[in-house]
PDB file of N, CA and C in Angstrom:
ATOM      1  N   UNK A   1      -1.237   6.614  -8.979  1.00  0.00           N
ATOM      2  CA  UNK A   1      -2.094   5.471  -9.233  1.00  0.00           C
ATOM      3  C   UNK A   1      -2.299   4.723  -7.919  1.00  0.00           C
ATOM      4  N   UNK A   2      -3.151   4.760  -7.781  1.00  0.00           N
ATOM      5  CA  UNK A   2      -3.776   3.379  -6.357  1.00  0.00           C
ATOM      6  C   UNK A   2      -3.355   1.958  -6.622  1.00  0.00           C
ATOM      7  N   UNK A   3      -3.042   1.317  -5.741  1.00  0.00           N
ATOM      8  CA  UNK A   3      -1.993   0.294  -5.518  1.00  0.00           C
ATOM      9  C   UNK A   3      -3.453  -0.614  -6.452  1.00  0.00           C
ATOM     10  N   UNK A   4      -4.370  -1.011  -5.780  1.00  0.00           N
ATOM     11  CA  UNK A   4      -5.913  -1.500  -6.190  1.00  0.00           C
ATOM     12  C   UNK A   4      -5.702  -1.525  -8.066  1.00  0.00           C
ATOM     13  N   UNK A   5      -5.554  -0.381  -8.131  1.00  0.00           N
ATOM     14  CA  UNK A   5      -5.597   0.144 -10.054  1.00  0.00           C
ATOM     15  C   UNK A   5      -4.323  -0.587 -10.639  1.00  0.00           C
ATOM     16  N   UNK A   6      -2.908  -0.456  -9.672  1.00  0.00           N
ATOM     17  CA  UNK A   6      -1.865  -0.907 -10.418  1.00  0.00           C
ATOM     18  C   UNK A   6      -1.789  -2.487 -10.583  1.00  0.00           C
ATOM     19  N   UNK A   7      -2.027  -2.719  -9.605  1.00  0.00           N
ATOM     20  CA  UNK A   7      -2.479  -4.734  -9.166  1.00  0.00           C
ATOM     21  C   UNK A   7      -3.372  -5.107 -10.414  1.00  0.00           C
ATOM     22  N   UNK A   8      -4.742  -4.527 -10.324  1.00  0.00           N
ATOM     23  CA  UNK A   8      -5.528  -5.097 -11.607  1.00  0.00           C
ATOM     24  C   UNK A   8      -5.153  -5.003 -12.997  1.00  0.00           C
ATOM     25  N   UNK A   9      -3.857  -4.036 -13.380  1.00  0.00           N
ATOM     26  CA  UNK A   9      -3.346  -3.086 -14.584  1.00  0.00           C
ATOM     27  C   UNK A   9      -2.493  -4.100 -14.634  1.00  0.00           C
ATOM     28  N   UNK A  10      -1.678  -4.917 -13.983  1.00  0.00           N
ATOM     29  CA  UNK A  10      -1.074  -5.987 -13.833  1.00  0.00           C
ATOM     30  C   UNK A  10      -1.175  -7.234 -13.967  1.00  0.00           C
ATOM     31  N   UNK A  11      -2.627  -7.907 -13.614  1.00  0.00           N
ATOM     32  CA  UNK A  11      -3.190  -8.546 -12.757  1.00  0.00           C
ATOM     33  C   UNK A  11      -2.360  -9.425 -12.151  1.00  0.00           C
ATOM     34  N   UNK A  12      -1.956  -8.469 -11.116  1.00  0.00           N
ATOM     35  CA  UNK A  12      -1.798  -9.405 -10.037  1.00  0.00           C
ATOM     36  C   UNK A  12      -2.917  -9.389  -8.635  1.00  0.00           C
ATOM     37  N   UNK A  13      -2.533 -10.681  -7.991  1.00  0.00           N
ATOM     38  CA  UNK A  13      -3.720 -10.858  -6.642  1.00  0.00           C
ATOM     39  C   UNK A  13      -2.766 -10.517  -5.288  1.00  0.00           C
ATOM     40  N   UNK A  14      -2.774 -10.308  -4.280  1.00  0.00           N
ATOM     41  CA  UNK A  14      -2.588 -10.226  -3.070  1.00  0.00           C
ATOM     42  C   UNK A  14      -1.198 -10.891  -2.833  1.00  0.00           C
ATOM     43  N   UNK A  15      -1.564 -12.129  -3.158  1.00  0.00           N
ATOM     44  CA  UNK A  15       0.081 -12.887  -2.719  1.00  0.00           C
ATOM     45  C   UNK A  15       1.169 -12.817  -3.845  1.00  0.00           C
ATOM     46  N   UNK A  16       0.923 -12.188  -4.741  1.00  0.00           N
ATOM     47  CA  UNK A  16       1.525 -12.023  -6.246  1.00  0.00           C
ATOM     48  C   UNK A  16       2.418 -10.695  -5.528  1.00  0.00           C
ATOM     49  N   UNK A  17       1.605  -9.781  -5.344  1.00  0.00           N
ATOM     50  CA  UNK A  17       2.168  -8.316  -5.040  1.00  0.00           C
ATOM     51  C   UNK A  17       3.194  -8.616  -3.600  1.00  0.00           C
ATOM     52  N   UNK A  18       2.286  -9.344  -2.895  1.00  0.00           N
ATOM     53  CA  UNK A  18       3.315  -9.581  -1.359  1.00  0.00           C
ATOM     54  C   UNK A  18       4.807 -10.046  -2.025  1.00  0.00           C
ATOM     55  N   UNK A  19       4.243 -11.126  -3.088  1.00  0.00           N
ATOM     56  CA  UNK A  19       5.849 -11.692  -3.469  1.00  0.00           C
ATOM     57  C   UNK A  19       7.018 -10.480  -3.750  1.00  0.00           C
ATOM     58  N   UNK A  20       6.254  -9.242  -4.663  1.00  0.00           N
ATOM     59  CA  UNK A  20       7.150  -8.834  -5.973  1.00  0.00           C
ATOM     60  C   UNK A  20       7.655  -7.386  -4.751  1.00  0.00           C
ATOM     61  N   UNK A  21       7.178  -7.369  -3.578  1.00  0.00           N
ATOM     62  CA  UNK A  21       7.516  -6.105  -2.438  1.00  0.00           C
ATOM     63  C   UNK A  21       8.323  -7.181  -1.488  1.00  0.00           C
ATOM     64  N   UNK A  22       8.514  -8.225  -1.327  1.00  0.00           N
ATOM     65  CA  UNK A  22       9.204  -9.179  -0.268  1.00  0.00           C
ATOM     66  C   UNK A  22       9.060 -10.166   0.438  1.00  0.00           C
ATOM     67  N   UNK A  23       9.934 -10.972   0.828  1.00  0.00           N
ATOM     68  CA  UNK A  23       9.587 -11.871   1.913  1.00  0.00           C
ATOM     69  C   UNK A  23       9.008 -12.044   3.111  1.00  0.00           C
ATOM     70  N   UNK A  24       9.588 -10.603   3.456  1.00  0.00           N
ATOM     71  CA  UNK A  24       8.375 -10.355   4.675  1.00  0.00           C
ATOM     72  C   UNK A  24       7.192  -9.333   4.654  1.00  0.00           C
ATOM     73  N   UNK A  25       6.530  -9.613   3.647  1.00  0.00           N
ATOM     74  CA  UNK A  25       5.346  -9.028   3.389  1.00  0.00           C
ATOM     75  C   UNK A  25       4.263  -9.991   2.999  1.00  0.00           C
ATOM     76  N   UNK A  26       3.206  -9.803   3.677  1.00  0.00           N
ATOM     77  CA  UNK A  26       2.239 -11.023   3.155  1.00  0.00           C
ATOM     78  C   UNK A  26       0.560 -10.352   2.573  1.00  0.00           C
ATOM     79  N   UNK A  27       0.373 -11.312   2.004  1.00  0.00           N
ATOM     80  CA  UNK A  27      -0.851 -10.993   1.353  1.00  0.00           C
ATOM     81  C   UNK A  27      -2.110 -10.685   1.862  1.00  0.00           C
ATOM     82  N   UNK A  28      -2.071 -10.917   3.093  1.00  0.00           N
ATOM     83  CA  UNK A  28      -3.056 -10.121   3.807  1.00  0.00           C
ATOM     84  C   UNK A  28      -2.839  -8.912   4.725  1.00  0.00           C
ATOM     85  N   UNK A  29      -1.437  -8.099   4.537  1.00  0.00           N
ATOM     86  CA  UNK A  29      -0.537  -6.734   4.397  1.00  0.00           C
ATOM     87  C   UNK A  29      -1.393  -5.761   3.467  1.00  0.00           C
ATOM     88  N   UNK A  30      -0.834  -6.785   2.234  1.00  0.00           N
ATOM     89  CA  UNK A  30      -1.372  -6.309   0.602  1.00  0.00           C
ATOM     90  C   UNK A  30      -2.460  -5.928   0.311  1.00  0.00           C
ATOM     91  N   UNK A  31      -3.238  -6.466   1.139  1.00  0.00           N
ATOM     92  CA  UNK A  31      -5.319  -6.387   0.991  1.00  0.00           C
ATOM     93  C   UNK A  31      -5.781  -5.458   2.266  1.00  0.00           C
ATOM     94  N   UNK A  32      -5.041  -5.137   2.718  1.00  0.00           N
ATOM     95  CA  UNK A  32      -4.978  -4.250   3.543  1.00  0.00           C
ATOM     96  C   UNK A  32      -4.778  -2.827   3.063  1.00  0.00           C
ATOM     97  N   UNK A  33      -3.263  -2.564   2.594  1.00  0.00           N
ATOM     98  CA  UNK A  33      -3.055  -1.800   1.805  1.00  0.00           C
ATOM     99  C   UNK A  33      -3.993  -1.221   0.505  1.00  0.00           C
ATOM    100  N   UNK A  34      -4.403  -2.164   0.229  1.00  0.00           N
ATOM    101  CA  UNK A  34      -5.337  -2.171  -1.617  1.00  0.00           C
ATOM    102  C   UNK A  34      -6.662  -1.595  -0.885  1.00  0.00           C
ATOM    103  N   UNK A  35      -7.285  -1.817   0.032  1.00  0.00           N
ATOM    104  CA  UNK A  35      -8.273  -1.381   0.321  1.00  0.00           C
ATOM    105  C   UNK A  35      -8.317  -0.026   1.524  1.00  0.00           C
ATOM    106  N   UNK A  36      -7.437   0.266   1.158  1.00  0.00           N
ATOM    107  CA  UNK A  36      -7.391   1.607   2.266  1.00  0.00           C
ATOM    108  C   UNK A  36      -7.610   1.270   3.696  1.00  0.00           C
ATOM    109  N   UNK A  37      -7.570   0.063   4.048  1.00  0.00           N
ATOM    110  CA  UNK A  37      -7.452  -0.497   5.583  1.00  0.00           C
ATOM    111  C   UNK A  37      -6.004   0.299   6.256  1.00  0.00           C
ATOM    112  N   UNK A  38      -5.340   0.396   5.940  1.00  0.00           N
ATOM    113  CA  UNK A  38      -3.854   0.609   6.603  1.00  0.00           C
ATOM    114  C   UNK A  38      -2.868   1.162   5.728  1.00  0.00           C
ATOM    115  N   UNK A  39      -2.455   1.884   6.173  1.00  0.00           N
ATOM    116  CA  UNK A  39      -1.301   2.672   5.327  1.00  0.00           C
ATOM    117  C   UNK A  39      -0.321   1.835   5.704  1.00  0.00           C
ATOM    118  N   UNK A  40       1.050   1.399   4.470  1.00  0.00           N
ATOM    119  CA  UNK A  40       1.928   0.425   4.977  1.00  0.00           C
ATOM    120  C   UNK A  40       3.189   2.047   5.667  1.00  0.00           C
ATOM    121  N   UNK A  41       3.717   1.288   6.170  1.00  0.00           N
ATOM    122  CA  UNK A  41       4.879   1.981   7.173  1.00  0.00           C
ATOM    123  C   UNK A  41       5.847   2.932   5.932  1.00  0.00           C
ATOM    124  N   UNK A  42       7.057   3.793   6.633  1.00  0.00           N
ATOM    125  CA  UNK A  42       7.524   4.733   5.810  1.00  0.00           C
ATOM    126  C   UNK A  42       8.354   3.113   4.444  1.00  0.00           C
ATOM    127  N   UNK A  43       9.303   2.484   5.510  1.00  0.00           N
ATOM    128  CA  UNK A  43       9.810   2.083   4.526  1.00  0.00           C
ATOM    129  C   UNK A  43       9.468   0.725   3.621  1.00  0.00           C
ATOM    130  N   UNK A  44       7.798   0.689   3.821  1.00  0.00           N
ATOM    131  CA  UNK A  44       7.345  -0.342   3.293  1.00  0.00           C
ATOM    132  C   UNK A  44       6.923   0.543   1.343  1.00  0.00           C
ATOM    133  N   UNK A  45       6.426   1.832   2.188  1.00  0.00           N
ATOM    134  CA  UNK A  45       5.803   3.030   0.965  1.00  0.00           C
ATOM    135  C   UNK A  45       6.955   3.058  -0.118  1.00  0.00           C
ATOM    136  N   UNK A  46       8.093   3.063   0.791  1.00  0.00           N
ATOM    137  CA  UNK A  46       9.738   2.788  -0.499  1.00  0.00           C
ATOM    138  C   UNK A  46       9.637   1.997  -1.470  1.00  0.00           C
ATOM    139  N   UNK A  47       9.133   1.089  -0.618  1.00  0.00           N
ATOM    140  CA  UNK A  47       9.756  -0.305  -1.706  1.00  0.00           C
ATOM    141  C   UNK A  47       8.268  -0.578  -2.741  1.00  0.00           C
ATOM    142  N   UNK A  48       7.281   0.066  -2.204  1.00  0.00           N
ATOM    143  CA  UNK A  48       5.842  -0.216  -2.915  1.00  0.00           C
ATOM    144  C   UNK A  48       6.383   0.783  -4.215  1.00  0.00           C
ATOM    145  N   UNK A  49       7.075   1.955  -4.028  1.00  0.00           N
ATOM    146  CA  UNK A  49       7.018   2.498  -5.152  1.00  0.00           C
ATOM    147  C   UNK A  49       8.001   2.054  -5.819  1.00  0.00           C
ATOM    148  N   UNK A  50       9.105   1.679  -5.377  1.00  0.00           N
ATOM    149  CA  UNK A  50      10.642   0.646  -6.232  1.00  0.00           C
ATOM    150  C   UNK A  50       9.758  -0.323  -7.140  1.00  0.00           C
ATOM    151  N   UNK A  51       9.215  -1.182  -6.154  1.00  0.00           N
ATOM    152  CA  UNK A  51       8.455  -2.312  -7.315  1.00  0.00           C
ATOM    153  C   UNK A  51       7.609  -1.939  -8.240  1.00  0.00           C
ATOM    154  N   UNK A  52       6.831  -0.694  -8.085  1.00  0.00           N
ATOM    155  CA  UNK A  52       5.697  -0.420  -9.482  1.00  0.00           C
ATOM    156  C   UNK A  52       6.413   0.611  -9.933  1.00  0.00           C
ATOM    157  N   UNK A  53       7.853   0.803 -10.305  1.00  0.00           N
ATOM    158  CA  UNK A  53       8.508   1.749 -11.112  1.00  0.00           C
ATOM    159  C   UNK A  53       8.060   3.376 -11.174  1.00  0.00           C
ATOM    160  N   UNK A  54       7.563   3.769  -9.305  1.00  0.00           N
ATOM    161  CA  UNK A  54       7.093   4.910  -8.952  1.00  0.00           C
ATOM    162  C   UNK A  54       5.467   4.995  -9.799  1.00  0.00           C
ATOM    163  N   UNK A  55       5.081   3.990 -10.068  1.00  0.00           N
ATOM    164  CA  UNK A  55       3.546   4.274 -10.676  1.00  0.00           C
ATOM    165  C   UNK A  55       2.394   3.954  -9.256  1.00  0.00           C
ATOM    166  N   UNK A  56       3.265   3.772  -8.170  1.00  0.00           N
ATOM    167  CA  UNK A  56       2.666   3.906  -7.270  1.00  0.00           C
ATOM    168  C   UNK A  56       3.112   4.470  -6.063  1.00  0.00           C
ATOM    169  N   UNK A  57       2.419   5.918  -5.569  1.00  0.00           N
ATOM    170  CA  UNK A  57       3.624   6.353  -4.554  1.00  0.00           C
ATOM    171  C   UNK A  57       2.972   6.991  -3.154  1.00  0.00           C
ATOM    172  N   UNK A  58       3.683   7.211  -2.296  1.00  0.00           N
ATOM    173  CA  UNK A  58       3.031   7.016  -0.456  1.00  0.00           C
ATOM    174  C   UNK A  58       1.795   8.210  -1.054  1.00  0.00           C
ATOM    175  N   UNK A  59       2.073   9.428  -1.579  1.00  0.00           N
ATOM    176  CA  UNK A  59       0.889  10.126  -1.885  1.00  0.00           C
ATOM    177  C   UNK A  59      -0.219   9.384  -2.029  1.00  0.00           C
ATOM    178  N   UNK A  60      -0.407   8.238  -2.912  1.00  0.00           N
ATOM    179  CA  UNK A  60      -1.180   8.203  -3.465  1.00  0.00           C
ATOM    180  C   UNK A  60      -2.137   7.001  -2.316  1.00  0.00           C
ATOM    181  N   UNK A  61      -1.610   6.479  -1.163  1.00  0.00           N
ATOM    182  CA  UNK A  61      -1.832   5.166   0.368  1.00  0.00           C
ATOM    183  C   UNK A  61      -2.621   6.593   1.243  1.00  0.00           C
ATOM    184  N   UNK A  62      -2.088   7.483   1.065  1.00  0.00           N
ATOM    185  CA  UNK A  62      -2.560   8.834   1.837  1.00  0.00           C
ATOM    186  C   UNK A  62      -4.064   9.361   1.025  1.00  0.00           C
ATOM    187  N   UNK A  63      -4.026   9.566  -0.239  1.00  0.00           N
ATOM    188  CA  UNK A  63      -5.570   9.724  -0.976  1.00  0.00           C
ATOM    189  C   UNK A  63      -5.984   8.814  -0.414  1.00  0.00           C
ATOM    190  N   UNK A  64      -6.133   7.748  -0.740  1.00  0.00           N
ATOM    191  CA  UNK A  64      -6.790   7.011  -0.827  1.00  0.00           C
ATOM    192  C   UNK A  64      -7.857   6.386   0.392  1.00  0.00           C
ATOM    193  N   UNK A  65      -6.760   6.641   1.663  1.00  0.00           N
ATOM    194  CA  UNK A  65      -7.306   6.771   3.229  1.00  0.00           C
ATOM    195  C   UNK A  65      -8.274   7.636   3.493  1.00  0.00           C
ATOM    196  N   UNK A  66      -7.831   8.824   2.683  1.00  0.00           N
ATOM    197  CA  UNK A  66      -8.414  10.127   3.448  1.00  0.00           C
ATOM    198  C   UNK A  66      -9.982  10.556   2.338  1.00  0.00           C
ATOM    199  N   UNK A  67     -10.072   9.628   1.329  1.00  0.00           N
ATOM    200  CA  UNK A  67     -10.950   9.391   0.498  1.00  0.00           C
ATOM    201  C   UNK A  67     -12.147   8.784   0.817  1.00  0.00           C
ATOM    202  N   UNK A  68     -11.274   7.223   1.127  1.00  0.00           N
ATOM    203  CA  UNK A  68     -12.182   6.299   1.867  1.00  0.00           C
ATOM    204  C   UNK A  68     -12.828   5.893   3.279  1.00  0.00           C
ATOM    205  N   UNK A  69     -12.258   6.789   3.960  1.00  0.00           N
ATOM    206  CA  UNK A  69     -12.530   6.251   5.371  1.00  0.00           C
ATOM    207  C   UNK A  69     -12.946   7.446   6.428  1.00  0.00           C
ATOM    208  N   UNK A  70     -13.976   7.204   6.827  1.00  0.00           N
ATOM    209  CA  UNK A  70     -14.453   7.908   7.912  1.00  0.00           C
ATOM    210  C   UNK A  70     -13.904   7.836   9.136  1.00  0.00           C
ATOM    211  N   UNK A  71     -13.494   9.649   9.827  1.00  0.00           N
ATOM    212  CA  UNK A  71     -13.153   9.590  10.956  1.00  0.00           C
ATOM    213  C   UNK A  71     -11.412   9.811  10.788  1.00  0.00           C
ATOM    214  N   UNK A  72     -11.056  10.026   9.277  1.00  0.00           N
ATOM    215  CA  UNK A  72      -9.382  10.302   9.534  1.00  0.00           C
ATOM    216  C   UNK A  72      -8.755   9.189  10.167  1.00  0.00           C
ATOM    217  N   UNK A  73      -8.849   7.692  10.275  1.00  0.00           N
ATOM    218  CA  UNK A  73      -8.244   6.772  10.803  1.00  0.00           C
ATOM    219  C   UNK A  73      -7.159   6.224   9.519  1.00  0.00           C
ATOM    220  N   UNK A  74      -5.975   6.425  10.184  1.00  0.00           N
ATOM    221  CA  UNK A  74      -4.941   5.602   8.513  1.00  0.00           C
ATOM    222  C   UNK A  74      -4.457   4.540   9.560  1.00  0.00           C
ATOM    223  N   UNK A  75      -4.620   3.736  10.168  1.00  0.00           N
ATOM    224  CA  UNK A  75      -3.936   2.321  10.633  1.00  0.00           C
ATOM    225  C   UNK A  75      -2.770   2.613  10.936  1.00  0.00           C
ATOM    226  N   UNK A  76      -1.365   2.348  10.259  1.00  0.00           N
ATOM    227  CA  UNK A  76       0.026   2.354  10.672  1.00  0.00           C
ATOM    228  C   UNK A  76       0.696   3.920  10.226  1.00  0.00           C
ATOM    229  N   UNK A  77      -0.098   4.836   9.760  1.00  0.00           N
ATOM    230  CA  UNK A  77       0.507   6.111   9.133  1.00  0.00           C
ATOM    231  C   UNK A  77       1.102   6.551  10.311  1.00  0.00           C
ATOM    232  N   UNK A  78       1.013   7.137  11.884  1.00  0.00           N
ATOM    233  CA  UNK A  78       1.715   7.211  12.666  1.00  0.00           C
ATOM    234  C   UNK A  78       2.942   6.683  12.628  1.00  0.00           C
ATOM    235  N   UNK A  79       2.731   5.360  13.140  1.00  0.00           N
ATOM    236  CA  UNK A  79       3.770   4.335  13.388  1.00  0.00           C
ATOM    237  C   UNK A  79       4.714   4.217  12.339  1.00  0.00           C
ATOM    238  N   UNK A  80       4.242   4.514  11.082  1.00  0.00           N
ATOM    239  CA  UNK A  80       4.975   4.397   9.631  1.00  0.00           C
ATOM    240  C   UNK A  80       6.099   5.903   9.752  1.00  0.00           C
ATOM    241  N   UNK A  81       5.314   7.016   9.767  1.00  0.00           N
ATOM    242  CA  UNK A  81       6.102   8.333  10.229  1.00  0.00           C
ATOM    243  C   UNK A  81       7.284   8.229  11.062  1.00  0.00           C
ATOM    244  N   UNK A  82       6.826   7.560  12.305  1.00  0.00           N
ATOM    245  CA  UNK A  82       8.290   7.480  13.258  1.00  0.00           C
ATOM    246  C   UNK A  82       9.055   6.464  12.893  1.00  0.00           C
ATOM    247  N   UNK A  83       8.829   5.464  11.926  1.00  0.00           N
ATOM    248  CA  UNK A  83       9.625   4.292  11.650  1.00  0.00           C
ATOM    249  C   UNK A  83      10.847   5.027  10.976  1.00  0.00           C
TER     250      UNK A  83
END
């Protein structure tokens, strides 16, 4: 499930989801994430799937990039890999 699908299945907004993944995560992370702007890092993808009880999982930050975005650009997917 796409983070986008699980948020609205929820309804939660941006700073709702930043809350329920952590303190140091913020809501414009979240809208980032939701819109295929940026893949969050390896151990951010952990905790995204801890909090939606695996109904949301790094597979699914990876569709969703490679769906939406021209040119193969994922934002932090590198940086997330070596983290």
């Amino acid at each position: 499930m796409k983070l986008a699908a699980y948020m609205e299945a929820q309804g939660l907004d941006d700073a709702a989801m930043a809350a329920r993944i952590g303190p140091d995560v913020s809501p414009w992370a979240v809208r980032k994430w939701r819109y295929g702007q940026r893949i969050p890092r390896l151990g951010m993808l952990k905790r995204i799937s801890d909090v939606t009880a695996g109904a949301v999982t790094a597979q699914d930050h990876f569709d969703a990039a490679s769906s939406g975005r021209a040119g193969g650009e994922t934002g932090d997917a590198a940086a997330g890999a070596a983290a």
